[in-house]
PDB file of N, CA and C in Angstrom:
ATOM      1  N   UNK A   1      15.039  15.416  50.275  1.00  0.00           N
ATOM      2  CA  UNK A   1      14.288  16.576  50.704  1.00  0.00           C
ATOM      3  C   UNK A   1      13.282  16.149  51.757  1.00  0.00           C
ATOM      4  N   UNK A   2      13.360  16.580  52.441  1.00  0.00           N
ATOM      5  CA  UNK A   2      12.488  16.290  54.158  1.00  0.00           C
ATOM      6  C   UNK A   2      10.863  17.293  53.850  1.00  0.00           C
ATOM      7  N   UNK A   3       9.764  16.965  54.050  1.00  0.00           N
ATOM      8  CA  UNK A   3       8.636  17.470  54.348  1.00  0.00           C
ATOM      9  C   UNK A   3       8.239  18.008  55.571  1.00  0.00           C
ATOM     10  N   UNK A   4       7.313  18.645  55.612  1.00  0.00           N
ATOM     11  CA  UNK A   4       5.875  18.434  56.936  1.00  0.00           C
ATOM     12  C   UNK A   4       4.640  17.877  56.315  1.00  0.00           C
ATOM     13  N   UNK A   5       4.407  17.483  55.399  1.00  0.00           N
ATOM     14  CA  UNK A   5       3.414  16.861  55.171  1.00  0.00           C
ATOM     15  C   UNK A   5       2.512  16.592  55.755  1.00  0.00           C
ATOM     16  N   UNK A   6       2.948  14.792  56.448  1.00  0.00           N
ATOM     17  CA  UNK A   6       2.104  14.036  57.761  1.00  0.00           C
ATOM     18  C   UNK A   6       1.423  14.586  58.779  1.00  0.00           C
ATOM     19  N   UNK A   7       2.191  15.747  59.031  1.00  0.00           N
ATOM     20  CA  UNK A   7       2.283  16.820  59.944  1.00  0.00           C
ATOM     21  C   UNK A   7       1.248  17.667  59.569  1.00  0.00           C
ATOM     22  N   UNK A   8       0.918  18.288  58.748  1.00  0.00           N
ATOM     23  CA  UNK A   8       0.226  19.271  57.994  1.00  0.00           C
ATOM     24  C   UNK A   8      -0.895  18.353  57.970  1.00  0.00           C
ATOM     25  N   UNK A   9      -0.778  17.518  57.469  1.00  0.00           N
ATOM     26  CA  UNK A   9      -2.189  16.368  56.583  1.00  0.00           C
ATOM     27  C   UNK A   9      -3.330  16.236  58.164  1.00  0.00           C
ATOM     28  N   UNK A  10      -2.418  15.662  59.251  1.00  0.00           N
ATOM     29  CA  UNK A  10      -3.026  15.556  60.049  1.00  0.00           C
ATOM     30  C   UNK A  10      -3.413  16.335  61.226  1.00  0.00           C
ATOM     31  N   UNK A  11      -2.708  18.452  61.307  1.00  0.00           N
ATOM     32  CA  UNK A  11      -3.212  19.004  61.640  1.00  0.00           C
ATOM     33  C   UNK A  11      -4.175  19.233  60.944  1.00  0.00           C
ATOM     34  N   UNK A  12      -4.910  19.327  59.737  1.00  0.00           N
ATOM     35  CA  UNK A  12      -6.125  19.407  58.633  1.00  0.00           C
ATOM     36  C   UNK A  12      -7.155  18.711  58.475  1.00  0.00           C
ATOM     37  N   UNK A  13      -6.950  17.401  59.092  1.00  0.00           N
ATOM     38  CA  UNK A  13      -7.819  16.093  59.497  1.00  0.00           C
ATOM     39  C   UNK A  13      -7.936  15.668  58.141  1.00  0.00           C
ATOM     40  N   UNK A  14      -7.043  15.477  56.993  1.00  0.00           N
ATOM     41  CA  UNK A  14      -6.829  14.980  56.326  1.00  0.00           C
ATOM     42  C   UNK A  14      -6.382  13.609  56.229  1.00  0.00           C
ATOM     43  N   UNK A  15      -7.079  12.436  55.356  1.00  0.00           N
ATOM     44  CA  UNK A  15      -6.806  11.263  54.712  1.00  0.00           C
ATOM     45  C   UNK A  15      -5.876  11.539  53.765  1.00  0.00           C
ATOM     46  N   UNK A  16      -5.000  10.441  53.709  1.00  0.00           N
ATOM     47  CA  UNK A  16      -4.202  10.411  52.367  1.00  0.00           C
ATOM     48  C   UNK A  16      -5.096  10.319  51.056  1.00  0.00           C
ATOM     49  N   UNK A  17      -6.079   9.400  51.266  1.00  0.00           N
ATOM     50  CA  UNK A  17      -6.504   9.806  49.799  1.00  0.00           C
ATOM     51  C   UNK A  17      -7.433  11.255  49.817  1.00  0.00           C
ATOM     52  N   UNK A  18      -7.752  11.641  50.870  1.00  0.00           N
ATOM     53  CA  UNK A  18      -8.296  13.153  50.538  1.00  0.00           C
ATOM     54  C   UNK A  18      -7.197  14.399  50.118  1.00  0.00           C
ATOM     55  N   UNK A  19      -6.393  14.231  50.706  1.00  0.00           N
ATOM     56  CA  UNK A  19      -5.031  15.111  50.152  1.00  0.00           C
ATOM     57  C   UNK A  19      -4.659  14.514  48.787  1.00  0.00           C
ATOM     58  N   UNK A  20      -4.550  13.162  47.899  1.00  0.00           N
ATOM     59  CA  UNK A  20      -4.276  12.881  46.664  1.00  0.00           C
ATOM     60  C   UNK A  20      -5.358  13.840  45.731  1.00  0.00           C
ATOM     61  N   UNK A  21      -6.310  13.251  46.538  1.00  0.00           N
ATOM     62  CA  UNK A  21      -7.843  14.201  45.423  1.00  0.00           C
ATOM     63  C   UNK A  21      -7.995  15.278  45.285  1.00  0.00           C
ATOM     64  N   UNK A  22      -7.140  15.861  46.095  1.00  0.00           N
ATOM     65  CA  UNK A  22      -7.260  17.653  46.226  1.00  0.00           C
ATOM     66  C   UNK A  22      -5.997  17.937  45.009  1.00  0.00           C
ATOM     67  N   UNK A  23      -5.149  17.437  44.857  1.00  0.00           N
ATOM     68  CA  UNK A  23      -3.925  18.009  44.131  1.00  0.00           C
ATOM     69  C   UNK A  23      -3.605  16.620  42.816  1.00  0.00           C
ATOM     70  N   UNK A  24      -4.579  15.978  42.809  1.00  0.00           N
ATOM     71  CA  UNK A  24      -4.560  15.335  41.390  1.00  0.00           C
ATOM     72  C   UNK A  24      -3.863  13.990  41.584  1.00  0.00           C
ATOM     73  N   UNK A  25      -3.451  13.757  42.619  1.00  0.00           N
ATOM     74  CA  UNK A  25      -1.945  12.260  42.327  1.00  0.00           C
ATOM     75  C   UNK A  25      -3.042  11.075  43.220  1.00  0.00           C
ATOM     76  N   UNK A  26      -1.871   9.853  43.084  1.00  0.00           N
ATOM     77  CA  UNK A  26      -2.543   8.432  44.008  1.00  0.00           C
ATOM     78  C   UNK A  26      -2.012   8.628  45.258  1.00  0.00           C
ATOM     79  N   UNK A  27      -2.786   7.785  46.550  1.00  0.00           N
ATOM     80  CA  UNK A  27      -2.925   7.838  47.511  1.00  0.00           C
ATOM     81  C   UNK A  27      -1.192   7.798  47.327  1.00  0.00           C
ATOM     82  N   UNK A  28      -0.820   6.985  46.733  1.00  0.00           N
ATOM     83  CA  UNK A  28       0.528   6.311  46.656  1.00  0.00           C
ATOM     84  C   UNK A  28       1.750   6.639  46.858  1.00  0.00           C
ATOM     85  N   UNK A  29       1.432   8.119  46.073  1.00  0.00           N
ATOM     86  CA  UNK A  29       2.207   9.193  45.613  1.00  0.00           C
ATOM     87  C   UNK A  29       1.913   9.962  47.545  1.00  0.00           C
ATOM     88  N   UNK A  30       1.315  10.416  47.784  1.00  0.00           N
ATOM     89  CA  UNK A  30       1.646  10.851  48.999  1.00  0.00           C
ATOM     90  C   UNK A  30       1.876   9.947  50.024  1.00  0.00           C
ATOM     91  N   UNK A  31       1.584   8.630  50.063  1.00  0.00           N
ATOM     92  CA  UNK A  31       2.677   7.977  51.046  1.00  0.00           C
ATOM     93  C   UNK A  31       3.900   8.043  50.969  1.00  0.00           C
ATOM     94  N   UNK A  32       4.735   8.216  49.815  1.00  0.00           N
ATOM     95  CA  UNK A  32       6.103   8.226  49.350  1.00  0.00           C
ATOM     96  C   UNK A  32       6.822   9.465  49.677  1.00  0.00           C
ATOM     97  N   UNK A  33       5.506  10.076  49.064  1.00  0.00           N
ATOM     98  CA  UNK A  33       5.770  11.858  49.683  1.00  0.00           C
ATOM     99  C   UNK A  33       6.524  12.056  51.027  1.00  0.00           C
ATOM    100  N   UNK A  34       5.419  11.362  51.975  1.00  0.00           N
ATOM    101  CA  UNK A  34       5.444  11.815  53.524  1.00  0.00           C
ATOM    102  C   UNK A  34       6.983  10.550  53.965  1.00  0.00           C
ATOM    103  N   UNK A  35       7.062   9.654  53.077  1.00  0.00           N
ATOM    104  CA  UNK A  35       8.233   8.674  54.113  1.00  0.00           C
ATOM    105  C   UNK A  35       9.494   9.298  53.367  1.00  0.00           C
ATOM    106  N   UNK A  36       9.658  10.659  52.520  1.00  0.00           N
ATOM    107  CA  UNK A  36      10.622  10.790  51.827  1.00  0.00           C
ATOM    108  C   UNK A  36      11.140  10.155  50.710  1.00  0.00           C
ATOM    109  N   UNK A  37      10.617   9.186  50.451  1.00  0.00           N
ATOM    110  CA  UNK A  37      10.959   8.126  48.984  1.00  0.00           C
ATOM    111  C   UNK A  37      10.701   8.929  47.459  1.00  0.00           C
ATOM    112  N   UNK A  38      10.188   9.904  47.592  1.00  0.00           N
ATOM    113  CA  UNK A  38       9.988  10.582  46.378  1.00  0.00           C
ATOM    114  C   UNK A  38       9.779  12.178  46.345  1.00  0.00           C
ATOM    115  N   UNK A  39      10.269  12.772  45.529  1.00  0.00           N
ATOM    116  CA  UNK A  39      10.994  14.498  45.321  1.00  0.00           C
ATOM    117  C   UNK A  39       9.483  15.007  44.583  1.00  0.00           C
ATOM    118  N   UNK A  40       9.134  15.771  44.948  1.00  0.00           N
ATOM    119  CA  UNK A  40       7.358  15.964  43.728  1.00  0.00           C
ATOM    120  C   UNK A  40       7.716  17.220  42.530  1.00  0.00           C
ATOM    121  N   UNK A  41       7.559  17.313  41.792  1.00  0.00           N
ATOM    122  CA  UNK A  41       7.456  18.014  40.804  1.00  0.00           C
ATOM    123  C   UNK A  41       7.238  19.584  41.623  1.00  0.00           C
ATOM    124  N   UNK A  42       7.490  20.464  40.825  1.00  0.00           N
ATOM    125  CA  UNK A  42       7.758  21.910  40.798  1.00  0.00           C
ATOM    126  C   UNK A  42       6.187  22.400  41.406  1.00  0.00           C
ATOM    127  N   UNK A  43       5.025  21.797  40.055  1.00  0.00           N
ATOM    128  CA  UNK A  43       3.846  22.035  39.975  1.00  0.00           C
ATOM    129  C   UNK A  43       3.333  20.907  41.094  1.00  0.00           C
ATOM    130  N   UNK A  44       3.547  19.932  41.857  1.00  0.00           N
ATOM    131  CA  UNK A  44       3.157  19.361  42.669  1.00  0.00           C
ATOM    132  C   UNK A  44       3.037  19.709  43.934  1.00  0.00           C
ATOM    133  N   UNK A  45       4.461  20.723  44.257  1.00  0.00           N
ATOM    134  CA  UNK A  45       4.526  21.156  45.338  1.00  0.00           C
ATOM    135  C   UNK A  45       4.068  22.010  45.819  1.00  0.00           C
ATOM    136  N   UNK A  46       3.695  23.323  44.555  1.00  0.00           N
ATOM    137  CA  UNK A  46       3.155  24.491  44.737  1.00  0.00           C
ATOM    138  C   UNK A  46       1.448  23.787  44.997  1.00  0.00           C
ATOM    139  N   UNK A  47       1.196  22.744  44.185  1.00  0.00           N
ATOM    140  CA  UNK A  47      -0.097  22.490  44.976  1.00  0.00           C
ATOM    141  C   UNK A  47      -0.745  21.459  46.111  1.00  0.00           C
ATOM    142  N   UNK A  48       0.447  21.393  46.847  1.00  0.00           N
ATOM    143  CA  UNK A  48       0.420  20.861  48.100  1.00  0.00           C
ATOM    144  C   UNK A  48       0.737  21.831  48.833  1.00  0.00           C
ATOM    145  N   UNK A  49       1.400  23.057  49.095  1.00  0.00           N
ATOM    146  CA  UNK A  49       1.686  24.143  49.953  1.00  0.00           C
ATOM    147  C   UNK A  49       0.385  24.834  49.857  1.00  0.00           C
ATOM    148  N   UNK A  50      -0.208  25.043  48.280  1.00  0.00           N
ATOM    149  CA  UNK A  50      -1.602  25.507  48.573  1.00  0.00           C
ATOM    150  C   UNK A  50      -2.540  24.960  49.365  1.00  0.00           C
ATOM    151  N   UNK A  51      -2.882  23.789  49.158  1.00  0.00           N
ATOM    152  CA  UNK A  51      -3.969  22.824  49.961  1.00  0.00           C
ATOM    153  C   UNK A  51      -3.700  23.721  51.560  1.00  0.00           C
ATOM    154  N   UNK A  52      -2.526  23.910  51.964  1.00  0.00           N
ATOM    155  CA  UNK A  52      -2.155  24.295  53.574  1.00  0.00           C
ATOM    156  C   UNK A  52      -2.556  25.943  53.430  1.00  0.00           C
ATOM    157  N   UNK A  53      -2.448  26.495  52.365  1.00  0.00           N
ATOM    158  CA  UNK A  53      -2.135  27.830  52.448  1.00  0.00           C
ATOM    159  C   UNK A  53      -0.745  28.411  52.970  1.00  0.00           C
ATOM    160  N   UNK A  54      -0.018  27.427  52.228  1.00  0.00           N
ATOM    161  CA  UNK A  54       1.726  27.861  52.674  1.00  0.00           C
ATOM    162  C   UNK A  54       2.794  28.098  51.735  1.00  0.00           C
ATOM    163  N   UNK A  55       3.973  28.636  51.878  1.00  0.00           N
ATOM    164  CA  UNK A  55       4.254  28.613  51.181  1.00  0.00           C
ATOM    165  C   UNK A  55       5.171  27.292  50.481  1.00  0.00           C
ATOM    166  N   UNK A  56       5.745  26.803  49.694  1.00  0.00           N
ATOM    167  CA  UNK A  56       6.710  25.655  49.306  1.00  0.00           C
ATOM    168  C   UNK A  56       7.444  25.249  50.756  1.00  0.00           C
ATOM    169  N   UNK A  57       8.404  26.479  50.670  1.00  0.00           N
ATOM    170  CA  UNK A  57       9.568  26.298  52.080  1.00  0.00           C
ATOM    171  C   UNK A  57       9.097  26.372  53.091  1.00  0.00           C
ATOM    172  N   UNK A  58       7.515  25.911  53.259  1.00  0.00           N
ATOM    173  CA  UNK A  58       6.833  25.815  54.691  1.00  0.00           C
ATOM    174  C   UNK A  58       6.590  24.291  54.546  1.00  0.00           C
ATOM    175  N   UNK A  59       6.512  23.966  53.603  1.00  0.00           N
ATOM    176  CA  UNK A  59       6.190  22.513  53.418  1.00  0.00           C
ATOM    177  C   UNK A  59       7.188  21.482  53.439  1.00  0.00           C
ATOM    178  N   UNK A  60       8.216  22.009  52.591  1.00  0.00           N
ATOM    179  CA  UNK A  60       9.383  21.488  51.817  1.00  0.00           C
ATOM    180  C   UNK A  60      10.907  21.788  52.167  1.00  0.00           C
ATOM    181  N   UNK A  61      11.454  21.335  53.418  1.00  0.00           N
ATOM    182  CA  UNK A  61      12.499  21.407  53.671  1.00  0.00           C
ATOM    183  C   UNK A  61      13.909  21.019  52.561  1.00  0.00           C
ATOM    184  N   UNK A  62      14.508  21.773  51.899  1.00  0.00           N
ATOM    185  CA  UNK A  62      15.501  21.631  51.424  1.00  0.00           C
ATOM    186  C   UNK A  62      17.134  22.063  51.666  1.00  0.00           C
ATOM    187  N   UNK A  63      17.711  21.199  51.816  1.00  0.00           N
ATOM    188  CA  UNK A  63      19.830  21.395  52.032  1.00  0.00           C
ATOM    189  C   UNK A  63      20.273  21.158  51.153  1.00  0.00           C
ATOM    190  N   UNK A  64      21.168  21.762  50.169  1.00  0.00           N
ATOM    191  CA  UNK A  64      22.109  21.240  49.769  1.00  0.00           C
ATOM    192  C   UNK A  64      23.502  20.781  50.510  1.00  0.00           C
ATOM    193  N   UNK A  65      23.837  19.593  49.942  1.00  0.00           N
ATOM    194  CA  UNK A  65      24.396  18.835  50.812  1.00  0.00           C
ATOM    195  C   UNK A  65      25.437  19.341  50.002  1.00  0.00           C
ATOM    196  N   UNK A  66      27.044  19.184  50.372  1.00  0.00           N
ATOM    197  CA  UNK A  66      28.182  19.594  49.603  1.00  0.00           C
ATOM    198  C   UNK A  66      28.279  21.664  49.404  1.00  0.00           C
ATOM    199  N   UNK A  67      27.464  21.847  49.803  1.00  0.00           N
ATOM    200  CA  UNK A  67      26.966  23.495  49.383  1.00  0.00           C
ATOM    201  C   UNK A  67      27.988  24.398  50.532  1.00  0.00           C
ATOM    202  N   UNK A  68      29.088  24.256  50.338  1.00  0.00           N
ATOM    203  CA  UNK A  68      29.800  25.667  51.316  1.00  0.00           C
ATOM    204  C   UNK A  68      30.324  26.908  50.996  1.00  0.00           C
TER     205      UNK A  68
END
């Protein structure tokens, strides 16, 4: 699943660890976020689209792959 994250974080003038502190996780967890290495929880995402005031599928690019 592809993000805007990085994108988002740093139109906001957001730090990674200021975006962790806003939505509860480690800096860690949103580096992984933003390089794609990790999928976030249901409740993670809805509060990372909030932080932007967006919705999920503004944040959170998803394909199913195999899907015709």
């Amino acid at each position: 699943m592809e993000n805007r994250l990085k994108e988002l974080r740093e139109e906001y003038n957001l730090t990674q660890e200021e975006l962790a502190g806003r939505v509860g996780v480690s800096r860690q967890t949103i580096i992984s976020l933003e390089k794609g290495r990790y999928t976030p929880s249901l409740i993670l995402a809805f509060k990372l689209a909030k932080v932007f005031s967006l919705k999920i599928e503004e944040v959170f690019i998803f394909e199913m792959k195999g899907a015709d």
